[in-house]
Protein backbone atom coordinates (compact mmCIF):
# COMPACT_ATOMS: atom_id res chain seq x y z
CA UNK A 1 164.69 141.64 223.37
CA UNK A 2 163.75 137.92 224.17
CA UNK A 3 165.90 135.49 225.21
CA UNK A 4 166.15 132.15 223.11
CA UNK A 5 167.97 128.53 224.12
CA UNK A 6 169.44 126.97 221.35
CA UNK A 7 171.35 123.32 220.35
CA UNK A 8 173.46 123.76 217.21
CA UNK A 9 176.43 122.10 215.81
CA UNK A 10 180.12 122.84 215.13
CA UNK A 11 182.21 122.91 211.99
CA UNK A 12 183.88 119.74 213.82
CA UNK A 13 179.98 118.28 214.52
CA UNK A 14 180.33 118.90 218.05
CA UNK A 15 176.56 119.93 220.06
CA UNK A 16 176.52 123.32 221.82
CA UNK A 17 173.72 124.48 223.82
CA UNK A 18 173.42 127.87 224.87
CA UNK A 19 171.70 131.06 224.83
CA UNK A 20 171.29 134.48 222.77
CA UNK A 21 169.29 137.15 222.88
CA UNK A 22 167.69 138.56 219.43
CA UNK A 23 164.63 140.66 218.92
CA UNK A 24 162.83 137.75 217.11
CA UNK A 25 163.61 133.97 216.18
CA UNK A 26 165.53 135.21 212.65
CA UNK A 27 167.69 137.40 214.58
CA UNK A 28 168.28 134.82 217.53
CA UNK A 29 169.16 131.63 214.13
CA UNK A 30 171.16 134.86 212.53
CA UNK A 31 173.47 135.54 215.77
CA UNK A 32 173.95 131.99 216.38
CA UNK A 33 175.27 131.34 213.05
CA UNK A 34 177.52 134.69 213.12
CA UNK A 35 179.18 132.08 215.89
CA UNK A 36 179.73 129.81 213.37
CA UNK A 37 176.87 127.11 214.81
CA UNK A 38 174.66 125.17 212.71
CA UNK A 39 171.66 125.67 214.67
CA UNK A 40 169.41 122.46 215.21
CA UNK A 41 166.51 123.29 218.29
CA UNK A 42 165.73 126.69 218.94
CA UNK A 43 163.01 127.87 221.75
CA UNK A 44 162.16 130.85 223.54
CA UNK A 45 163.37 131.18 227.63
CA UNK A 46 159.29 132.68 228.87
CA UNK A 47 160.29 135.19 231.04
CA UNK A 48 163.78 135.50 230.02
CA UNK A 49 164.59 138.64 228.46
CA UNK A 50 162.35 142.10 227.93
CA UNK A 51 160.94 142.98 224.32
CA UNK A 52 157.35 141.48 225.37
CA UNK A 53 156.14 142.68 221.41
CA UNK A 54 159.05 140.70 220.13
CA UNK A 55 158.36 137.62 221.96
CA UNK A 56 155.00 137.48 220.84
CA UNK A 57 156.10 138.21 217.45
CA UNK A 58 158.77 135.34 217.62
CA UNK A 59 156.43 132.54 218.80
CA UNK A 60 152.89 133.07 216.82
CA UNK A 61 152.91 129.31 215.84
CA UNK A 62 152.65 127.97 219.42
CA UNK A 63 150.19 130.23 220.07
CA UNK A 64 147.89 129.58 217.03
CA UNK A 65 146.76 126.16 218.32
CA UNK A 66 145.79 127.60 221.82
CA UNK A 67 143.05 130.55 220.11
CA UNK A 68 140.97 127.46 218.98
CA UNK A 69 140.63 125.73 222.44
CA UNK A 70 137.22 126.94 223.60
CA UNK A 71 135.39 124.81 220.87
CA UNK A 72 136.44 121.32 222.83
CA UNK A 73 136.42 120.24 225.99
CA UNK A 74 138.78 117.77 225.18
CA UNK A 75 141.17 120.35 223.38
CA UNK A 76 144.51 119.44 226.05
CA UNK A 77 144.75 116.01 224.14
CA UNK A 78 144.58 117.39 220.60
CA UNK A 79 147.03 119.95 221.56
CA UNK A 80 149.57 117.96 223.00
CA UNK A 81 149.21 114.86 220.29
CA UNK A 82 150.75 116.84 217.88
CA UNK A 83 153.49 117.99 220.04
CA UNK A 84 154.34 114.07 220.87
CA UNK A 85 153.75 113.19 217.63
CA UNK A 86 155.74 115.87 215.85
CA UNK A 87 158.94 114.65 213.31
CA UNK A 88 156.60 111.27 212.75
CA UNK A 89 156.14 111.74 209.28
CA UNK A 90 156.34 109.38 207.00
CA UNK A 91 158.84 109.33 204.45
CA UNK A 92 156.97 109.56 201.64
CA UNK A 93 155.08 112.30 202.99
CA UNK A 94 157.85 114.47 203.42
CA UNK A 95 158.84 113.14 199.65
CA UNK A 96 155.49 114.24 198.62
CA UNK A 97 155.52 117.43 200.02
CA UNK A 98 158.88 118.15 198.75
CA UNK A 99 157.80 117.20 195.02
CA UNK A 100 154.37 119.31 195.30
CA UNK A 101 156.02 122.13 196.81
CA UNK A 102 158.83 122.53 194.09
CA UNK A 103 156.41 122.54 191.40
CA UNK A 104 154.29 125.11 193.19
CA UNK A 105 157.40 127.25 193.05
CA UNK A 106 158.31 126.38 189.62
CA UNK A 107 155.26 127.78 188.26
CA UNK A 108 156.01 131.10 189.91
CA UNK A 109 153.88 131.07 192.99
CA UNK A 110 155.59 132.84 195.86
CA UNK A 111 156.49 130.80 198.72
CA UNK A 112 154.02 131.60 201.26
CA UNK A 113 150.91 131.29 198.59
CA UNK A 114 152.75 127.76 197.57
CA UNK A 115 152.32 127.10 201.71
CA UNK A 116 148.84 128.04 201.95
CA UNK A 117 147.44 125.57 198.89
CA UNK A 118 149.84 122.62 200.59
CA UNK A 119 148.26 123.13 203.89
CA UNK A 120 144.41 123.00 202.15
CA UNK A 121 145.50 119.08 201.30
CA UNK A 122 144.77 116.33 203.13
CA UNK A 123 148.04 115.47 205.20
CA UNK A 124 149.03 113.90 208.30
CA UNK A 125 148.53 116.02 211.44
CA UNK A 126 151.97 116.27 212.29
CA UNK A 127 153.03 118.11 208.92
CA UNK A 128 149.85 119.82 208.67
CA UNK A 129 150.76 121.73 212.66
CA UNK A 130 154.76 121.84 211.20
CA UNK A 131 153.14 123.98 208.19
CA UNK A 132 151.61 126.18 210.26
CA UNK A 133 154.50 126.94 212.27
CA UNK A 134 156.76 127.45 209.28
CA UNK A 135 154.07 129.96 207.27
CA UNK A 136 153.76 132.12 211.06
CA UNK A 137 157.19 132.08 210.82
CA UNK A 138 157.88 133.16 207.04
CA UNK A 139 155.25 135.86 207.46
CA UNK A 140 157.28 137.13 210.47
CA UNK A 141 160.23 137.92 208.51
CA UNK A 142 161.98 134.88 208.47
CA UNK A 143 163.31 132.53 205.56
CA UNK A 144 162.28 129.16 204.52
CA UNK A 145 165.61 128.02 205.93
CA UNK A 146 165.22 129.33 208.68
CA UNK A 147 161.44 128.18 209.34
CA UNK A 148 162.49 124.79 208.80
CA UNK A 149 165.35 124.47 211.57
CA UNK A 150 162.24 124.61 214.06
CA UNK A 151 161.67 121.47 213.22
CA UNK A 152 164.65 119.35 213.22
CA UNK A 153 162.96 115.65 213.37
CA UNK A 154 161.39 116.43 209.88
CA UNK A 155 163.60 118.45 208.37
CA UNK A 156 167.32 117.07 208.98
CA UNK A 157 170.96 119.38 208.04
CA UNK A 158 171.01 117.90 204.74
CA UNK A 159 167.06 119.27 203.77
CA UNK A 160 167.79 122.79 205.77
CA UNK A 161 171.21 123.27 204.22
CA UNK A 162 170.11 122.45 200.68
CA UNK A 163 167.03 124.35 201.10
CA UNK A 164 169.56 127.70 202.42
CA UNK A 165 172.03 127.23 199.32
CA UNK A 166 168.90 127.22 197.05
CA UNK A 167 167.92 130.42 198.27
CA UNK A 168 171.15 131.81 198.63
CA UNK A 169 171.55 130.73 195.04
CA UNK A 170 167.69 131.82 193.82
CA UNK A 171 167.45 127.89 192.79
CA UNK A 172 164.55 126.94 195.28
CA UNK A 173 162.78 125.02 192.79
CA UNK A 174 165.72 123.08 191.89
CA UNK A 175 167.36 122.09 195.28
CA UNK A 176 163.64 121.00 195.92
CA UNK A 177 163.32 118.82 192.80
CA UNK A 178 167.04 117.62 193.87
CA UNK A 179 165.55 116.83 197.58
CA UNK A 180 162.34 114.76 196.37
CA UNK A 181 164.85 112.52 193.85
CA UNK A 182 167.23 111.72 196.52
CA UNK A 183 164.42 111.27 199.01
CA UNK A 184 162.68 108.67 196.18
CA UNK A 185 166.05 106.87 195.39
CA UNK A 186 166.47 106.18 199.32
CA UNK A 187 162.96 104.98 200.04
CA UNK A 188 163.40 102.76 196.77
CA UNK A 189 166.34 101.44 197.70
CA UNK A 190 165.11 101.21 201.42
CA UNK A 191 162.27 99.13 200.31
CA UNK A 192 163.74 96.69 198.06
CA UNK A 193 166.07 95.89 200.83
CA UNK A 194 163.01 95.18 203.35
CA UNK A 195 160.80 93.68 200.22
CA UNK A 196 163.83 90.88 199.67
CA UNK A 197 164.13 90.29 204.02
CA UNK A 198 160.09 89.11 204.14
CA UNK A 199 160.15 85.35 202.15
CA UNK A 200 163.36 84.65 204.09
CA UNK A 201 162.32 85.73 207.57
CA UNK A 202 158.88 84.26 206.81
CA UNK A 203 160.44 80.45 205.73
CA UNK A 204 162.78 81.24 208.95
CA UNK A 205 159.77 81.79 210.87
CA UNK A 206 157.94 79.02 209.75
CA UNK A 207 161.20 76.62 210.37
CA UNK A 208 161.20 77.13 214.24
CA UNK A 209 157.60 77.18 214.32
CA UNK A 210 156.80 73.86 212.54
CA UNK A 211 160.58 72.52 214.72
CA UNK A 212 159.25 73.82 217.99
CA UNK A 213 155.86 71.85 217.92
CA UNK A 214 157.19 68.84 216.71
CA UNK A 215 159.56 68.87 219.38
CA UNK A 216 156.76 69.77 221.94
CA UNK A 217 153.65 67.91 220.77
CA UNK A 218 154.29 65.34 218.13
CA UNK A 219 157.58 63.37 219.48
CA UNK A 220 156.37 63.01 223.03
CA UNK A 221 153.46 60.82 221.55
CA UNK A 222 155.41 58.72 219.00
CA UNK A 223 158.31 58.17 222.37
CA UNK A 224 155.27 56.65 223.98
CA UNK A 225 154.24 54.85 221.52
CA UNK A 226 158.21 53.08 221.19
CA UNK A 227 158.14 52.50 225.15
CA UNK A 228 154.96 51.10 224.94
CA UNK A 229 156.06 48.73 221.83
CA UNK A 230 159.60 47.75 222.20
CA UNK A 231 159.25 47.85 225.84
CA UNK A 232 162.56 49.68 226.42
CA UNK A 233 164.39 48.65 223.72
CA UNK A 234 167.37 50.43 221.98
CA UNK A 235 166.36 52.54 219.43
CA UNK A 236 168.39 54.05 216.28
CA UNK A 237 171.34 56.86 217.38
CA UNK A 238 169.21 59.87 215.58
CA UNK A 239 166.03 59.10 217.16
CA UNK A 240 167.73 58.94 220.59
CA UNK A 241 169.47 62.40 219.79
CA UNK A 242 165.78 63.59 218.43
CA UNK A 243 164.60 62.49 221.30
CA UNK A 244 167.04 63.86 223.93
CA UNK A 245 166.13 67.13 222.27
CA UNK A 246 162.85 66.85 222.49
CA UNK A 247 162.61 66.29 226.22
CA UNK A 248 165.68 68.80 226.88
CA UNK A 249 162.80 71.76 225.06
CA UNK A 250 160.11 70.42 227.27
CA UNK A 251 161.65 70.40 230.29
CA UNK A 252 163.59 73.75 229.81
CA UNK A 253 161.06 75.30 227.98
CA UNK A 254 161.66 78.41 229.99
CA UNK A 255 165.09 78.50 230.54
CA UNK A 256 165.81 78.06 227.06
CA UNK A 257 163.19 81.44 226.48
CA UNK A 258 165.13 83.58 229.18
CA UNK A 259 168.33 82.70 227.50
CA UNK A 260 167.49 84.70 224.39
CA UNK A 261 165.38 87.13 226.05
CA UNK A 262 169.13 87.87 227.66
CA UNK A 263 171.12 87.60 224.72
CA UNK A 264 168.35 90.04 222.79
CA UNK A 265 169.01 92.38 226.06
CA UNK A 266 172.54 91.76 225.78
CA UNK A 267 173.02 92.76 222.27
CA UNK A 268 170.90 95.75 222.74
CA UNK A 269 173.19 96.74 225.76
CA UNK A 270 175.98 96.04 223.97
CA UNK A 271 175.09 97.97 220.97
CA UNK A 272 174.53 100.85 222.90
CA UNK A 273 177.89 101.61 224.08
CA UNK A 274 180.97 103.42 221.34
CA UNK A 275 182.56 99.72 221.26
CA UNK A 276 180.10 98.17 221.09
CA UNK A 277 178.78 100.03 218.65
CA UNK A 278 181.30 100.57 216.47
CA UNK A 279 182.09 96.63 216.29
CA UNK A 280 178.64 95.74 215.48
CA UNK A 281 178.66 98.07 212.39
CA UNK A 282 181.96 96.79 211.63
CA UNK A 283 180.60 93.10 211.52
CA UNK A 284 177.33 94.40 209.64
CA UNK A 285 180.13 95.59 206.68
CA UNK A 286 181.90 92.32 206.97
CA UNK A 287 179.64 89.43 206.69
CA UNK A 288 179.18 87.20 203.84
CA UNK A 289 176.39 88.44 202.04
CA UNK A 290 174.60 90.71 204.15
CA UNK A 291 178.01 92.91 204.47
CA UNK A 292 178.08 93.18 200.78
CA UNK A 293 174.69 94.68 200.69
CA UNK A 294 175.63 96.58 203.55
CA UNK A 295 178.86 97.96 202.10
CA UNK A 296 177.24 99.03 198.63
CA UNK A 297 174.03 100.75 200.17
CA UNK A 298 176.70 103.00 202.45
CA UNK A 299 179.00 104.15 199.69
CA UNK A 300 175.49 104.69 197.41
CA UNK A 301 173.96 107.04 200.39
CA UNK A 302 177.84 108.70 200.94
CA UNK A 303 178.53 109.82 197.43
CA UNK A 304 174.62 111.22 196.39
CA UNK A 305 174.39 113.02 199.54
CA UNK A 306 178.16 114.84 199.17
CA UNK A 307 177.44 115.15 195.39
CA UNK A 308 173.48 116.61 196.43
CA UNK A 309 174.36 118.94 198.63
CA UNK A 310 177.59 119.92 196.90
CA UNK A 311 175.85 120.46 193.40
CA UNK A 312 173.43 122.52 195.47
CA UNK A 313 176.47 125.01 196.27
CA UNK A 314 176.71 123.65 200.10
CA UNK A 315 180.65 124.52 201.07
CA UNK A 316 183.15 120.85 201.28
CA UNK A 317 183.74 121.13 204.72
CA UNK A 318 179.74 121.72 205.81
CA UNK A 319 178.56 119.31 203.30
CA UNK A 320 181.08 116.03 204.54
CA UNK A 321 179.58 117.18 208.50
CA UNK A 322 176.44 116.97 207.12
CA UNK A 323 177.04 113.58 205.56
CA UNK A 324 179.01 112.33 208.58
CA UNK A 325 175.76 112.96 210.54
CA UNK A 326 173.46 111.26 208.27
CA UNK A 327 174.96 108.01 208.04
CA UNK A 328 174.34 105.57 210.27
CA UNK A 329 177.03 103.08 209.92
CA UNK A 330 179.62 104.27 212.56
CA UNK A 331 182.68 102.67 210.15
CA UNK A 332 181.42 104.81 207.67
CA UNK A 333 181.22 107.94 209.71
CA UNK A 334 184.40 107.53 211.01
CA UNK A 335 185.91 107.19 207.42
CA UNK A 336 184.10 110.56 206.71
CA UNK A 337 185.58 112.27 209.65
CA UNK A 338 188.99 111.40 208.59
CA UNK A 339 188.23 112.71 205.05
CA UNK A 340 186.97 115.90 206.85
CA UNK A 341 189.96 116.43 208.86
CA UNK A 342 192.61 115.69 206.08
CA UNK A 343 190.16 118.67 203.58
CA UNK A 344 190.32 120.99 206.26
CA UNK A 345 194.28 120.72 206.27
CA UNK A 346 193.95 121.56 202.40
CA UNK A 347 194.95 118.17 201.34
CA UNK A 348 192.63 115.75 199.13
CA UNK A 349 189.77 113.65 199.54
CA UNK A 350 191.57 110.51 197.86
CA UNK A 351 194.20 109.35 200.44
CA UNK A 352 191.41 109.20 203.68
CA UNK A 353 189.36 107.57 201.30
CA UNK A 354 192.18 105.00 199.93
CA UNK A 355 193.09 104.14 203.91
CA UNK A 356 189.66 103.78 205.23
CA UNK A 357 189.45 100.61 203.81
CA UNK A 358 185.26 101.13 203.19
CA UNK A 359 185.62 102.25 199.82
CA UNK A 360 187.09 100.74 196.83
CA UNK A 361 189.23 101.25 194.10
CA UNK A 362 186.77 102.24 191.40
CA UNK A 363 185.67 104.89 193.92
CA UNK A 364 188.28 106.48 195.13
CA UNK A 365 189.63 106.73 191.51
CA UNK A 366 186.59 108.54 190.16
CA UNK A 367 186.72 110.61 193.40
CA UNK A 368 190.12 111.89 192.41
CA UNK A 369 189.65 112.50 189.00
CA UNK A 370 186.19 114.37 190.00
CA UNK A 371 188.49 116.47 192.18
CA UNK A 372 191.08 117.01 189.43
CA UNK A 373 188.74 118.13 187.01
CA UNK A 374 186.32 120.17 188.95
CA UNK A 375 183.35 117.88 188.45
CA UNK A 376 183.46 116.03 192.02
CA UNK A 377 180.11 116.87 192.05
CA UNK A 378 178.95 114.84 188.92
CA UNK A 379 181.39 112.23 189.85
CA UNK A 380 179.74 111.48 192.64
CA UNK A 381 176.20 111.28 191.15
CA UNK A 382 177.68 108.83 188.70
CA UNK A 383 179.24 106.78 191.30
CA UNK A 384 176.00 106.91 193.22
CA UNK A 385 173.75 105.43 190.26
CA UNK A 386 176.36 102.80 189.78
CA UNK A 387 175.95 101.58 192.60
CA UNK A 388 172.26 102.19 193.08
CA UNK A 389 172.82 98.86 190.68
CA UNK A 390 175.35 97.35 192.21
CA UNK A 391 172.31 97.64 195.44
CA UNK A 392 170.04 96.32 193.37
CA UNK A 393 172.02 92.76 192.47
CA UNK A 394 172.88 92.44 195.79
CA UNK A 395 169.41 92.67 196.97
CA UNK A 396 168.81 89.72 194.19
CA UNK A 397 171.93 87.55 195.12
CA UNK A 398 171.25 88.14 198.81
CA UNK A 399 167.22 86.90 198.07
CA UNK A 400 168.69 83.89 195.94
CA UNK A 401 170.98 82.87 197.92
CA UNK A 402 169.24 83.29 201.33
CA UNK A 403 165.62 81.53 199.92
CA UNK A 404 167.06 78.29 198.92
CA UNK A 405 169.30 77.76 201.76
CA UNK A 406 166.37 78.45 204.16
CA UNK A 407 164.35 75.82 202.40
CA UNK A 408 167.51 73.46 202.71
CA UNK A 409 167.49 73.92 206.18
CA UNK A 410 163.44 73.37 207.26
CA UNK A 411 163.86 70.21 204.59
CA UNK A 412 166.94 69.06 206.68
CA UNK A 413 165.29 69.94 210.26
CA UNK A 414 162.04 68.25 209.51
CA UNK A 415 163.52 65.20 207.52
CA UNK A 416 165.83 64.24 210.07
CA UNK A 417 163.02 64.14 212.45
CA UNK A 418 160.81 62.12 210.58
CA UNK A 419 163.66 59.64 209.41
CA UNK A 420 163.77 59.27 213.43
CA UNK A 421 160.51 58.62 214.24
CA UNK A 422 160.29 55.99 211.00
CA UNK A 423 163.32 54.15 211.73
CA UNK A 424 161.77 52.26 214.87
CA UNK A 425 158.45 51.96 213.24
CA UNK A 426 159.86 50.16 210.66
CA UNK A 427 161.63 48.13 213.60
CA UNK A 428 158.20 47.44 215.02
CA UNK A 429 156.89 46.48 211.22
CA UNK A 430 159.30 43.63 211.32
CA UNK A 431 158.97 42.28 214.92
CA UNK A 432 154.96 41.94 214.40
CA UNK A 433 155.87 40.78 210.85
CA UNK A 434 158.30 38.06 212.90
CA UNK A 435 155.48 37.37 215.09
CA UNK A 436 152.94 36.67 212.54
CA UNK A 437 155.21 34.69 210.47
C-alpha cells in the first residue's frame, strides 16, 4: 500500500487536505471520494506507506521524463520547465484538444489510441508532458476522469466532472463536443470584450502622452517666450491655470509618479482582502457602462455552465459548487451560494435568485418555469444565448460610447492648452502692431 496526500473539496466547497492510503492512484481518488471529497491535487508521500510495486505502478508518469536524462547534459532544466510551466496552456489549446479529441472518439477509436495520435501533434510542451501523464495513468487502470484530476490547472471541476458524467453516462463524445462549444463561446466572448478595450485605452494612452509633454517640454518655452515679451505682464486666467500646471508637473514630477505607484499598490492591497474584495466586484457590477457589460457576461457564464454540466447529468447540488467556483465575480458567487444552500433545504432555485438582486426578472422567470417543467437544463442554454447577445451590444454600446468621449476629452485637453498659449500671442500681435502703428 502507498500512501497518497490529497486537496479536495466539500459538498459545501470547503478545501480538505489529508491523507489515504490505496494500492494505486485510482484506489487512493476512489477512497477519497467514498468520503464524499471532490478531489483536486493528489501526490504520492515517497516513503510513506509499504506496497513498493504499487507505488511504482501509481507514479509511471513522473518517472517517464527521468529514463531519457542521459542524452543531455542539460536535462535538469528541461525537466523542471515543464513542471513550472505546467496548467499554462492556452485556451485555445485546451479548446483544440477538446474538439480533436471528441471526434477521435466519435469515430470509434478507443480512448487511449485517440491519446496516442493527439500526442504525435505538434502541441505546447506543457500539454504534450500532461498527455503523457494521463495515457501512464489510463493504461494503469485508471479512468479518463480520473487521469485528468492530476492536473487541476488545466483541467478545472467543471472539465473533470463533465468528463466523469460522460463516462458514467457512455456519452464521452458528447460531453466533449459540449466542453469545446462552451470553451469557444467563452474565448469569443472573452475576446470581443478585450478587442472593444484596445482603441479606447490606446486614444487614453495617447491623451496623457501628448498632455504630459506639452506640459513638460512645449509650455516651459512659450512661458519664456511671454516673460521675455510682456516683461511680466498679466496674462489671460487659463493660461495662468495652464501654466500653474505646467510648473506644478515639472517640479513634482516624482511625487506626482509615487502617488499612483501607491494608489496602484493600494488598490492591489485592497483588493486582496474579503472586503475589499467583495466591494470592488460589487462596484465592477454597478458602474455605468462597464457594470452593464459586467452584469450580462456573469449571468451568460452562470446559466451555460449550470445548464452544461447539468445537461451532462452532473447532480444540482455538485453542479451550482462547481459554478460557484468558476466564477470570478465574488457578488455573483455569493448569489450562487445562497441558491445552493436554499436547493439543499429542498426549496427552489427562484426565490435566492429573485433576492440576490444580480439577476433579473426575465431570468429568474425562465429559471422557474425551466424548473416547473423539467427542462431547467434547456432553459438555461436559452437564457445563456440570449444573453451571449445581450454581451455582444454591450460590447458595441460600451465601444461607442467610450471612443467618442475619449476623443472629446484629448480635443478638450489639448484645445484648452493651445487657446492658452494663443491668447497672449495674440496680445503680443497687437502691442508690436501698436508699436508699429
Amino acid at each position: 500500500m502507498a500512501t497518497f496526500q490529497y486537496i479536495a473539496k466539500d459538498s459545501s466547497g470547503q478545501e480538505r487536505r489529508g491523507t489515504v492510503e490505496a494500492g494505486d492512484r485510482s484506489g487512493a481518488i476512489a477512497a477519497i471520494r467514498a468520503q464524499g471529497l471532490m478531489p483536486t491535487a493528489l501526490g504520492e508521500i515517497k516513503g510513506g506507506g509499504g506496497g513498493g510495486a504499487a507505488a511504482k505502478k501509481s507514479a509511471p508518469a513522473k518517472k517517464a521524463a527521468p529514463a531519457k536524462a542521459p542524452k543531455k547534459g542539460n536535462i535538469d532544466i528541461k525537466i523542471k520547465l515543464p513542471k513550472f510551466l505546467r496548467g499554462r496552456v492556452k485556451a485555445k489549446d485546451l479548446t483544440s484538444f477538446t474538439r480533436q479529441l471528441a471526434t477521435l472518439v466519435n469515430a470509434g477509436l478507443p480512448l487511449m489510441r485517440c491519446i496516442e495520435v493527439l500526442k504525435k501533434q505538434k502541441m505546447a510542451p506543457a500539454m504534450a508532458d500532461c498527455l503523457d501523464g494521463i495515457s501512464e495513468n489510463i493504461a494503469g487502470g485508471g479512468t479518463f476522469s480520473d487521469a485528468l484530476t492530476a492536473y487541476p490547472k488545466i483541467f478545472d471541476n467543471l472539465y473533470v466532472n463533465m468528463v466523469k458524467a460522460g463516462e458514467a453516462g457512455g456519452v464521452l463524445e458528447v460531453v466533449l463536443n459540449r466542453l469545446a462549444e462552451f470553451a469557444e463561446k467563452a474565448q469569443k466572448i472573452k475576446n470581443k470584450v478585450k478587442g472593444a478595450m484596445i482603441y479606447p485605452s490606446v486614444v487614453l494612452f495617447a491623451a496623457i502622452g501628448i498632455t504630459a509633454f506639452l506640459l513638460i517640454t512645449v509650455i516651459p518655452k512659450f512661458q519664456q517666450v511671454f516673460n521675455d515679451i510682456l516683461g511680466g505682464a498679466s496674462l489671460p486666467a487659463i493660461t495662468e491655470f495652464v501654466m500653474g500646471i505646467s510648473e506644478f508637473v515639472q517640479h513634482n514630477g516624482l511625487q506626482i509618479f509615487a502617488g499612483v505607484v501607491a494608489l496602484v499598490v493600494i488598490y492591489k492591497i485592497f483588493g486582496k482582502t474579503p472586503f475589499g474584495a467583495y466591494q470592488l466586484d460589487r462596484l465592477r457590477i454597478h458602474i455605468p457602462v462597464i457594470g452593464t457589460l459586467v452584469r450580462r457576461t456573469a449571468i451568460s457564464q452562470f446559466t451555460r455552465t449550470l445548464g452544461t454540466l447539468l445537461s451532462s447529468g452532473v447532480p444540482i447540488l455538485q453542479a451550482l459548487v462547481i459554478v460557484r467556483d468558476t466564477t470570478g465575480n465574488r457578488v455573483v458567487r455569493k448569489a450562487i451560494q445562497t441558491v445552493h444552500d436554499a436547493v439543499k433545504e429542498g426549496e427552489s432555485m427562484t426565490d435566492p435568485l429573485a433576492s440576490s438582486g444580480v439577476f433579473p426578472p426575465m431570468v429568474v422567470s425562465m429559471v422557474q418555469v425551466g424548473e416547473e417543467t423539467g427542462a431547467l437544463p434547456d432553459m438555461l442554454t436559452r437564457i445563456a444565448n440570449t444573453y451571449d447577445d445581450e454581451v455582444d451590444n454591450a460590447v458595441a454600446g460600451m465601444t461607442a460610447a467610450i471612443e467618442p468621449a475619449l476623443i472629446i476629452f484629448l480635443a478638450v485637453v489639448v484645445g484648452t492648452i493651445v487657446i492658452a498659449m494663443f491668447l497672449p500671442m495674440i496680445k503680443i500681435i497687437s502691442q508690436v502692431s501698436g508699436a508699429a502703428g
